[in-house]
C-alpha atoms as a PDB file:
ATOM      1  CA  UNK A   1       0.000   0.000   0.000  1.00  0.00           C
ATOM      2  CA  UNK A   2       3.020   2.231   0.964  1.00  0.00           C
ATOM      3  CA  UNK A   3       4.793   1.713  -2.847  1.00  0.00           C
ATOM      4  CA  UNK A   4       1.720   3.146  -4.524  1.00  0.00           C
ATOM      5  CA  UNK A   5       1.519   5.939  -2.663  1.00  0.00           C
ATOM      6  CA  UNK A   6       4.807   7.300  -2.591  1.00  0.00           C
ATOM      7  CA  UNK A   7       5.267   6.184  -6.750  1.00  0.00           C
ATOM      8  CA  UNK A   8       2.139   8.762  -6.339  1.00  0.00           C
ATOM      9  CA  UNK A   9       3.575  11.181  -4.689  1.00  0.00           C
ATOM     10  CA  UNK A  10       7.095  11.264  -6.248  1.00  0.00           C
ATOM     11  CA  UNK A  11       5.724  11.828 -10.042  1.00  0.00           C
ATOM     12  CA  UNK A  12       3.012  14.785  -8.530  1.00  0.00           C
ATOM     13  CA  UNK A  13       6.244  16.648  -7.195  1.00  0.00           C
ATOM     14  CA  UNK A  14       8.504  15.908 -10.088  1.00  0.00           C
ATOM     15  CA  UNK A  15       5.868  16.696 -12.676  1.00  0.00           C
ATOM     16  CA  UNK A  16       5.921  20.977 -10.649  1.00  0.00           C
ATOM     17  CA  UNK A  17       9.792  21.139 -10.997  1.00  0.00           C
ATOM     18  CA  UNK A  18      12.504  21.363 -13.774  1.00  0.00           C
ATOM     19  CA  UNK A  19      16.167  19.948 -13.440  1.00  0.00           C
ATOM     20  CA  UNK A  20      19.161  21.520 -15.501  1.00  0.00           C
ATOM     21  CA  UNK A  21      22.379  19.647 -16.028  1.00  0.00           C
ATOM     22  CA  UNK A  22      25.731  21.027 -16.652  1.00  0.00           C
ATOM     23  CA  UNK A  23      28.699  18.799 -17.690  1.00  0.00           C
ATOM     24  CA  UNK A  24      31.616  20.116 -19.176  1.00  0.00           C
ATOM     25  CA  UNK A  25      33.446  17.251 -19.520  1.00  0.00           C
ATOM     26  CA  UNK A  26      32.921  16.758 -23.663  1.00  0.00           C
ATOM     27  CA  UNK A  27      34.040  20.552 -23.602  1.00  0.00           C
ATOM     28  CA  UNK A  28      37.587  20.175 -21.372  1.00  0.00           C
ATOM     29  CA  UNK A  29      38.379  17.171 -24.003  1.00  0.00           C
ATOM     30  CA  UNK A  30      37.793  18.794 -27.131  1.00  0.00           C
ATOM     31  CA  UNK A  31      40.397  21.741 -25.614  1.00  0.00           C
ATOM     32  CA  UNK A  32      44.123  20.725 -26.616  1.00  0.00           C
ATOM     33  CA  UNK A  33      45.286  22.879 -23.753  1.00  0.00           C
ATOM     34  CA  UNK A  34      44.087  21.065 -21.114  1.00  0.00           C
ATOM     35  CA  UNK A  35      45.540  17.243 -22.541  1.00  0.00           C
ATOM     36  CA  UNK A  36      48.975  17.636 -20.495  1.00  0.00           C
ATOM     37  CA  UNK A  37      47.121  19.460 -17.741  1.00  0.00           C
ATOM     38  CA  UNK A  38      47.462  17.177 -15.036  1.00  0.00           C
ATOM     39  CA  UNK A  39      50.472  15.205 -15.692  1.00  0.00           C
ATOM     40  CA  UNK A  40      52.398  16.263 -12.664  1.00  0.00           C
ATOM     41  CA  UNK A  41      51.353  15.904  -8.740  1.00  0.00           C
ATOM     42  CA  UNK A  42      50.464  19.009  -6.822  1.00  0.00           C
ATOM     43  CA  UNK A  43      50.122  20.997 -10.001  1.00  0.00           C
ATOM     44  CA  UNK A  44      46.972  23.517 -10.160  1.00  0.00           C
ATOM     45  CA  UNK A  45      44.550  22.854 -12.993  1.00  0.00           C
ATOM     46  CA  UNK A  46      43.352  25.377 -15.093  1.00  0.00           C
ATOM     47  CA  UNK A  47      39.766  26.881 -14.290  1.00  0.00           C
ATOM     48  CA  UNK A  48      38.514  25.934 -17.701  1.00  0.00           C
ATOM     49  CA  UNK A  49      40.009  22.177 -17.687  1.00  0.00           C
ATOM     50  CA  UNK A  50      38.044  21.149 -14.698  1.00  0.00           C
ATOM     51  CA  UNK A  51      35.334  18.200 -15.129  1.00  0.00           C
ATOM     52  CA  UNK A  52      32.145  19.903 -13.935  1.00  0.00           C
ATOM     53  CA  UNK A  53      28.541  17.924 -13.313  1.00  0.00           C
ATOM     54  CA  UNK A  54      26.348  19.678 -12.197  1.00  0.00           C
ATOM     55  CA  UNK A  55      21.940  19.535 -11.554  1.00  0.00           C
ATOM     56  CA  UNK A  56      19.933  22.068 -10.762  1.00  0.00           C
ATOM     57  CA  UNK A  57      16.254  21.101  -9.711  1.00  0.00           C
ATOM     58  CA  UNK A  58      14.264  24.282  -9.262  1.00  0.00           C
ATOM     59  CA  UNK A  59      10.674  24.308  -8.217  1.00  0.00           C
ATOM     60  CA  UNK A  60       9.382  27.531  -9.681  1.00  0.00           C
ATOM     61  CA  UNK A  61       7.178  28.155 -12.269  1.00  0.00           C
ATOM     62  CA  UNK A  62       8.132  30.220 -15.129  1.00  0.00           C
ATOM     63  CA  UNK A  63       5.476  29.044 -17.549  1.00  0.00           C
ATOM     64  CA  UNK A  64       2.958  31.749 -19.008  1.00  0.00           C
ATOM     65  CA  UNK A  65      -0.145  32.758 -18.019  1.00  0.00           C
ATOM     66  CA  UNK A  66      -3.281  31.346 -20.155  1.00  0.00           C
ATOM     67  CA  UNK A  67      -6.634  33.107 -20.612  1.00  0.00           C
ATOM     68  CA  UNK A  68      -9.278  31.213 -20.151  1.00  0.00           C
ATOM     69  CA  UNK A  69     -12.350  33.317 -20.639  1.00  0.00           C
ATOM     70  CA  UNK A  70     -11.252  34.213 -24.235  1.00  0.00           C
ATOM     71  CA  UNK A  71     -14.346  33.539 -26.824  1.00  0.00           C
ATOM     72  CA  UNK A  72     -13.064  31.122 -29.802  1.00  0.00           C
ATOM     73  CA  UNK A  73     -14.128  32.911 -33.109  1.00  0.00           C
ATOM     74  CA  UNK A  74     -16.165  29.892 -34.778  1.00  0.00           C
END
């Protein structure tokens, strides 16, 4: 009884919120200046040769606003 309720619950909140994903992984390997980044211990890596994954879930709504007491024309 528990499973159906909380498959229930789970797609009511995920259907009100939006998740953005960041990864700039393809991006730091197409860069040749960040293939012998790396290669020695201790050394700093560049800002724009680090791996990044990221999600963002956000909640609010940023959908317009529809009229409802508009007269169709037919």
């Amino acid at each position: 009884m528990r499973l159906p309720l909380l498959i229930a619950a789970t797609l009511i909140v995920s259907a009100c919120s939006n998740v953005e994903t960041k990864d700039t992984t393809a991006a730091v390997d197409a860069n040749p200046a960040c293939l012998s980044s790396g290669g020695q211990p201790g050394a700093a890596e560049a800002p724009w040769c680090k791996r990044e994954l990221k999600a963002e879930i956000s909640t609010s709504s940023k959908g317009e606003k529809i009229d409802f007491n508009k007269k169709d024309d037919d």
